[in-house]
Structures are given as C-alpha cells and as structure tokens.
C-alpha atoms as a PDB file:
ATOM      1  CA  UNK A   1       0.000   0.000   0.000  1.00  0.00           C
ATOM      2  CA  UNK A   2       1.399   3.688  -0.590  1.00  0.00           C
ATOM      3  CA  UNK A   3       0.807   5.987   1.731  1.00  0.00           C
ATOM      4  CA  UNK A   4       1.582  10.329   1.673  1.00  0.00           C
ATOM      5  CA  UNK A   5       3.315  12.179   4.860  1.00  0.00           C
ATOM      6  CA  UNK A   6       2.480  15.844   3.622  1.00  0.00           C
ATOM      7  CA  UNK A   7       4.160  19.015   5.312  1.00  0.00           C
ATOM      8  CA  UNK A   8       5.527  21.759   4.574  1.00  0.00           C
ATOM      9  CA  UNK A   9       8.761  20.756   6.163  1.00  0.00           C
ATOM     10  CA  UNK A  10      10.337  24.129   6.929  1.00  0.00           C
ATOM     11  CA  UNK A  11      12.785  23.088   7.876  1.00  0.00           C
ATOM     12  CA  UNK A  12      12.985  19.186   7.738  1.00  0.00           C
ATOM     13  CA  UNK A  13      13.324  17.557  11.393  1.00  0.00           C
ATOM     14  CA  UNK A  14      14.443  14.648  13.286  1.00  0.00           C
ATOM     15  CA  UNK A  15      10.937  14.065  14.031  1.00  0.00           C
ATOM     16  CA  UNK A  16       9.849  14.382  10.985  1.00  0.00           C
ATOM     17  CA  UNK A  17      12.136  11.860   8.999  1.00  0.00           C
ATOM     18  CA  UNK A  18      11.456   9.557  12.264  1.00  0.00           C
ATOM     19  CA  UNK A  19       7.865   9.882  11.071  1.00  0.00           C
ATOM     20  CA  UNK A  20       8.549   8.877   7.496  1.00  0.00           C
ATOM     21  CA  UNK A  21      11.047   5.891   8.824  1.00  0.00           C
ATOM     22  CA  UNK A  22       8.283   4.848  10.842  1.00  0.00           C
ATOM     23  CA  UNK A  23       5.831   5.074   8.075  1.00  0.00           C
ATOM     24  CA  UNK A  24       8.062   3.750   5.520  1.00  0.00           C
ATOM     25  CA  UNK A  25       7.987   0.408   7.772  1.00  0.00           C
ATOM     26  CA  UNK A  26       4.154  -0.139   7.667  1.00  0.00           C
ATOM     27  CA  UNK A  27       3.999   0.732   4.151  1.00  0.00           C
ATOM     28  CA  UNK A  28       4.899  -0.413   0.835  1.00  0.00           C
ATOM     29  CA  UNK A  29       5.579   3.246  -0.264  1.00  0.00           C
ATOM     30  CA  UNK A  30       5.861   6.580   1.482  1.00  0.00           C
ATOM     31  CA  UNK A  31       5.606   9.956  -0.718  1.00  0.00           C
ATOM     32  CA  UNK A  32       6.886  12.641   1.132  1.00  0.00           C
ATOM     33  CA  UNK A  33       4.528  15.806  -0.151  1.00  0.00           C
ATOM     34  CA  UNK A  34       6.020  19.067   0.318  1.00  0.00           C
ATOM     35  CA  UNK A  35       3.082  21.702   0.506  1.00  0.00           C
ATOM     36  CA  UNK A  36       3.207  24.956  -1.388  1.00  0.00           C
ATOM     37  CA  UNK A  37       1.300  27.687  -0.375  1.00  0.00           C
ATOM     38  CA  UNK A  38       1.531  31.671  -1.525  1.00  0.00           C
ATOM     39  CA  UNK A  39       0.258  32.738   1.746  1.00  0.00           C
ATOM     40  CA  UNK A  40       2.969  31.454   4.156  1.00  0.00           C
ATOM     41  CA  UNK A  41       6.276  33.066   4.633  1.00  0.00           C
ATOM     42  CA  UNK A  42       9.088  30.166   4.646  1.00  0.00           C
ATOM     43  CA  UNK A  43      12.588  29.872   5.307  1.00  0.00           C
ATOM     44  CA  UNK A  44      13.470  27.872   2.225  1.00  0.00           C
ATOM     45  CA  UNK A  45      11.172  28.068  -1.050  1.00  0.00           C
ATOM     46  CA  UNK A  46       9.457  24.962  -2.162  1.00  0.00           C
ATOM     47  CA  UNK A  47      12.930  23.766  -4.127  1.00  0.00           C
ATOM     48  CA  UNK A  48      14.949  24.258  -1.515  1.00  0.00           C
ATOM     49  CA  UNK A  49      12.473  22.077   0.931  1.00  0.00           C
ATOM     50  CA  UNK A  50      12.219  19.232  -1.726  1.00  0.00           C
ATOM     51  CA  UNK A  51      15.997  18.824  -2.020  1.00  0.00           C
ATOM     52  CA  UNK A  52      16.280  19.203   1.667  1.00  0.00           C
ATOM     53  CA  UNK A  53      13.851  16.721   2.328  1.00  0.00           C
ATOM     54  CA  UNK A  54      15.102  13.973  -0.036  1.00  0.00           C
ATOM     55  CA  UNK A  55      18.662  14.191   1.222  1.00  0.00           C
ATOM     56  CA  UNK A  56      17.209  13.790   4.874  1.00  0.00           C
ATOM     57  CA  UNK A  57      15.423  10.418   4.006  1.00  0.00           C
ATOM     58  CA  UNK A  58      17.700   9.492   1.105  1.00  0.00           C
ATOM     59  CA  UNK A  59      18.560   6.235   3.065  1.00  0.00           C
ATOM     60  CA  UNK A  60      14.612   5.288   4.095  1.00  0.00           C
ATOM     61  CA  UNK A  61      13.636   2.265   1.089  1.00  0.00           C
ATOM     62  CA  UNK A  62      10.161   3.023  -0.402  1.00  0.00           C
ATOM     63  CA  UNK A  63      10.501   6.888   0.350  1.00  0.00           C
ATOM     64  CA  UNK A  64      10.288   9.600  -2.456  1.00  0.00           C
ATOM     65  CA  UNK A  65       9.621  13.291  -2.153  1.00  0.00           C
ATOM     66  CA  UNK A  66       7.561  15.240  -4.577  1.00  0.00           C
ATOM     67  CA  UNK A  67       5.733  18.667  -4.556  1.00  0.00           C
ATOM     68  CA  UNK A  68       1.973  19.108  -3.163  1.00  0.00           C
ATOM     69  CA  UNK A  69      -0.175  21.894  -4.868  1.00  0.00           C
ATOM     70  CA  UNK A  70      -3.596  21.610  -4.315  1.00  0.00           C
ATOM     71  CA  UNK A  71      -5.823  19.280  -2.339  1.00  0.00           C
ATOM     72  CA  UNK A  72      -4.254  16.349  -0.478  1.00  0.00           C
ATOM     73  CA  UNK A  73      -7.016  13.846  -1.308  1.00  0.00           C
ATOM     74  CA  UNK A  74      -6.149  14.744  -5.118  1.00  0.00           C
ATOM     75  CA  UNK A  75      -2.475  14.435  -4.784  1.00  0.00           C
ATOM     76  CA  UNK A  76      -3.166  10.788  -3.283  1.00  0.00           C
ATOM     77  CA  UNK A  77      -5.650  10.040  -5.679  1.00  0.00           C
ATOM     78  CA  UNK A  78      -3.909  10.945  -8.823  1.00  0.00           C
ATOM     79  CA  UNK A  79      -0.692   8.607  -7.036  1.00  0.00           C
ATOM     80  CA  UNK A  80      -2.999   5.963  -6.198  1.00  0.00           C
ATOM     81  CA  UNK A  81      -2.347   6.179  -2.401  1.00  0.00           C
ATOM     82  CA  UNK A  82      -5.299   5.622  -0.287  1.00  0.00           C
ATOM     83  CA  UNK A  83      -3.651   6.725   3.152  1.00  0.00           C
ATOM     84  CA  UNK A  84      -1.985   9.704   4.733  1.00  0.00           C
ATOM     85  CA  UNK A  85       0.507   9.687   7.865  1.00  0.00           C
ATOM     86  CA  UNK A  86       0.762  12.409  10.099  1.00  0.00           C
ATOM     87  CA  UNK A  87       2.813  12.772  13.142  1.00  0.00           C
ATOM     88  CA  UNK A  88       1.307  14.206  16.683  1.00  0.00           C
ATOM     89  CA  UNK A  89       3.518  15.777  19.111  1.00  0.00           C
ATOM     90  CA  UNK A  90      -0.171  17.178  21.661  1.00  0.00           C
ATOM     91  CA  UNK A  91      -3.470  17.298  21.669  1.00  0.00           C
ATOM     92  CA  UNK A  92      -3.672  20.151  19.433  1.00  0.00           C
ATOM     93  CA  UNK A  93      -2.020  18.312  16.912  1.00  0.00           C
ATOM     94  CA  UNK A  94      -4.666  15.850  17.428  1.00  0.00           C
ATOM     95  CA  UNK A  95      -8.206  17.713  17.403  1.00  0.00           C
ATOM     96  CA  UNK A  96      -6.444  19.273  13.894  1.00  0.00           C
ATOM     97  CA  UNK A  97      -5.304  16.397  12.262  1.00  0.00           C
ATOM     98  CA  UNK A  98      -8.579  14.718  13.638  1.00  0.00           C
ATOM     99  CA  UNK A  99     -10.886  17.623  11.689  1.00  0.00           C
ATOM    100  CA  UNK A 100      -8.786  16.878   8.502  1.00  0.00           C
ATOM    101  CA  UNK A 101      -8.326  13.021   8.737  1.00  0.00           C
ATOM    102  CA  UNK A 102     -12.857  13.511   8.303  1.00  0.00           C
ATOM    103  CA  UNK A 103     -12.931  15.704   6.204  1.00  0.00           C
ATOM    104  CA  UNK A 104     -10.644  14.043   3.734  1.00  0.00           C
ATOM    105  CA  UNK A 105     -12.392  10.899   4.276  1.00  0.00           C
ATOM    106  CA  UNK A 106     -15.524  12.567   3.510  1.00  0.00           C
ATOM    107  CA  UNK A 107     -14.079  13.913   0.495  1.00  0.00           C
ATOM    108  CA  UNK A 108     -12.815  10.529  -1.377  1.00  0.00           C
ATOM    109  CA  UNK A 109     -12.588   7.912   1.650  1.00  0.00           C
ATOM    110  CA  UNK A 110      -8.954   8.734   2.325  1.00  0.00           C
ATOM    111  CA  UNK A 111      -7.700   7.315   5.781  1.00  0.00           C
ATOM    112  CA  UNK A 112      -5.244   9.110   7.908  1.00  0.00           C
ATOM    113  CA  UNK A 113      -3.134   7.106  10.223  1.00  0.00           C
ATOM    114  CA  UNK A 114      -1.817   9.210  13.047  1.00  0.00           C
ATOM    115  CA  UNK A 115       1.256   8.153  14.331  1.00  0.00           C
ATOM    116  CA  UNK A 116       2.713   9.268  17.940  1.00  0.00           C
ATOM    117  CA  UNK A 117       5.909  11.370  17.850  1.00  0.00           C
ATOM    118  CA  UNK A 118       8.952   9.434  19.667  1.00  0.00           C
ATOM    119  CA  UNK A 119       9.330  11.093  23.338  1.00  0.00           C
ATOM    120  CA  UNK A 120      13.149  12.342  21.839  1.00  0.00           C
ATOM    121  CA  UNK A 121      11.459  14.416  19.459  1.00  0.00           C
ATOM    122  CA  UNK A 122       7.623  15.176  20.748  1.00  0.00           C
ATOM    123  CA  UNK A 123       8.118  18.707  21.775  1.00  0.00           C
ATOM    124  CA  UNK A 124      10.240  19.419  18.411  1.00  0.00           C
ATOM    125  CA  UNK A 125       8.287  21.919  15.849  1.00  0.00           C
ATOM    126  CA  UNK A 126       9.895  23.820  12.250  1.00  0.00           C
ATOM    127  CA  UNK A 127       8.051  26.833  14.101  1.00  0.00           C
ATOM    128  CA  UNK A 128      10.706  26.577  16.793  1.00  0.00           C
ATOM    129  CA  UNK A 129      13.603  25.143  14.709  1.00  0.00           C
ATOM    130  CA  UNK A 130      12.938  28.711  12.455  1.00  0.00           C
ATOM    131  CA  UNK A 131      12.288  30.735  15.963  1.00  0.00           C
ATOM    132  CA  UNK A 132      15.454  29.482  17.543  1.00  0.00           C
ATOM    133  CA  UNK A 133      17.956  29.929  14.296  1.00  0.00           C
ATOM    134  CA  UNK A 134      16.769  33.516  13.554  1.00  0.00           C
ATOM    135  CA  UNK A 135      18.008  34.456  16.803  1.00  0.00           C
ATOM    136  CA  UNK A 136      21.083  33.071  16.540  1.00  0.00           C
ATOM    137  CA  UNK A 137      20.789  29.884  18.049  1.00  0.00           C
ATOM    138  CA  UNK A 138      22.253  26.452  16.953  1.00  0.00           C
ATOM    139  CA  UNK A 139      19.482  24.085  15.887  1.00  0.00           C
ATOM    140  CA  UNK A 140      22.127  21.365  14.507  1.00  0.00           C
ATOM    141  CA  UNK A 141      20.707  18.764  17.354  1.00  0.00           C
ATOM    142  CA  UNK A 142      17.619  18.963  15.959  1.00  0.00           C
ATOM    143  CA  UNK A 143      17.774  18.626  12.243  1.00  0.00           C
ATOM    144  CA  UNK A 144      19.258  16.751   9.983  1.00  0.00           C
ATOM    145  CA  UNK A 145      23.281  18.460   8.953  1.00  0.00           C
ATOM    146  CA  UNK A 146      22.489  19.622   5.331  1.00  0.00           C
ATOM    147  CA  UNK A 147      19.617  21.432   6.927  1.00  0.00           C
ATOM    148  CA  UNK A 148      21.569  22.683   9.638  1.00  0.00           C
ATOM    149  CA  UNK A 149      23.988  24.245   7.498  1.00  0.00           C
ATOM    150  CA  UNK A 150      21.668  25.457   4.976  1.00  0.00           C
ATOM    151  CA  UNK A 151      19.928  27.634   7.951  1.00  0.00           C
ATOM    152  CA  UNK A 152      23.568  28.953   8.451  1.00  0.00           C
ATOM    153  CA  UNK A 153      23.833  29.908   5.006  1.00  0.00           C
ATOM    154  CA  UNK A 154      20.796  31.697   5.655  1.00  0.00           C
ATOM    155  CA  UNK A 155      21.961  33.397   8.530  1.00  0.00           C
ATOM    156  CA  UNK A 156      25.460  34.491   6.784  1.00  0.00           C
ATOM    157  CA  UNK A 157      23.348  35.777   3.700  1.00  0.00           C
ATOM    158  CA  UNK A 158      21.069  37.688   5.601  1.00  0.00           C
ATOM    159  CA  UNK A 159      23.517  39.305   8.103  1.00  0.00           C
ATOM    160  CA  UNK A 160      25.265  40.245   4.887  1.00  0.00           C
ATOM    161  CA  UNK A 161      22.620  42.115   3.474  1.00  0.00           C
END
C-alpha cells in the first residue's frame, strides 16, 4: 500500500524523517509531499524544501519526495495512495489532524493514520527550529546536517545584506 506524509517541512526535522522511517515500515511506499502555499512566509522556497527533504530520508527504502499543490485527497488520488501519515507531538495536533483526517475521508474515503511522535522528538516543531535559528541559536541537534547548514547559510546571507 502507498501511503503520503504531507508538510511543509520548513525546515525538515528529526521528528519528521522519524515519522517517514516509521511510516516507511508499515507501508509499501511513502511519498513525502512538500506543501506549497503563496500565503505562508518560509525559510526555504518549495525547491529548496524538496531537495532538503530527499537528502534527509535518502537512506529510508520506499521513500520519495515530490511537490503538493492543491488538495491532499487529489495528490493521493492521482498517485494511487489511499492513506496519509501524520505525526502528533499534543493534543492540538490531534483535534487538527482529527478535523482533517474527516474531512478528507468525507471527500474521497482517504484514511489518515496518526502516528505518535517518539518522546526524543515530541516537543520538536519547524516553528521553533525557524524561531530558535533567527536568533542566533544552533538548531544542529535537531535537524538533519544539510539542513543545519543550509539555515547557516541563511543566517550568513542575511547578516550580509
């Protein structure tokens, strides 16, 4: 069976790719969908998070990254994946991903599967990573090294200018 982890992955985790290990052993096939949307203000642009993304799980069998524009429950139809993944770190994350697990099923009889975040990386956000790094603080524990030096890059390029 494939199933989708969608995001927008800004930046890539540790809990995330633990996520998509996780999912890539119940499932045949994982796609890792990286959301695009106008409205949001990210670190990296939608490029930059796909590359980012397929180094970080570059070693996980089964797992391939592509761009999500548009619906979910079209994305996974059009790939022939009846089932999405999604991490939860709290019971926000829950009553969310709860509202959007029925309404895609509702949609096209999608299932979600929500998988718990591991206790080393429950508390971990991209929110945060993004929060932390813009003030100047190392984030390297927390993502994966091309990320973490990306954000540095970043940093350097925007203390330059």
């Amino acid at each position: 069976m494939r199933a989708v982890c969608p995001g927008s992955f800004d930046p890539i985790t540790h809990g995330h790719v633990d996520i998509i290990t996780r999912a890539a052993e119940l499932f045949d096939e994982v796609i890792v969908a990286v959301g695009r949307n106008s409205a949001k203000n990210y670190l990296f642009d939608t490029d930059e998070r796909v590359e980012l993304a397929a180094a970080a799980v570059a070693g996980v069998a089964g797992v391939r990254v592509e761009v999500l524009s548009g619906l979910l429950v079209d994305f996974c139809r059009d790939r022939g994946a009846g089932v999405v993944v999604k991490g939860l770190r709290f019971a926000s994350d829950f009553d969310f991903e709860l509202q959007m697990a029925h309404i895609n099923g509702s949609l096209t009889g999608l299932e979600t599967v929500l998988l718990p975040a591991s206790a080393k990386w429950g508390t971990l956000s991209s929110t945060m990573i993004r929060e932390v790094a813009s003030l100047g603080g190392d984030v390297s524990a927390f993502v994966p090294a091309l990320v973490a030096q990306r954000i540095d890059e970043k940093k350097r390029d925007n203390s330059n200018g």
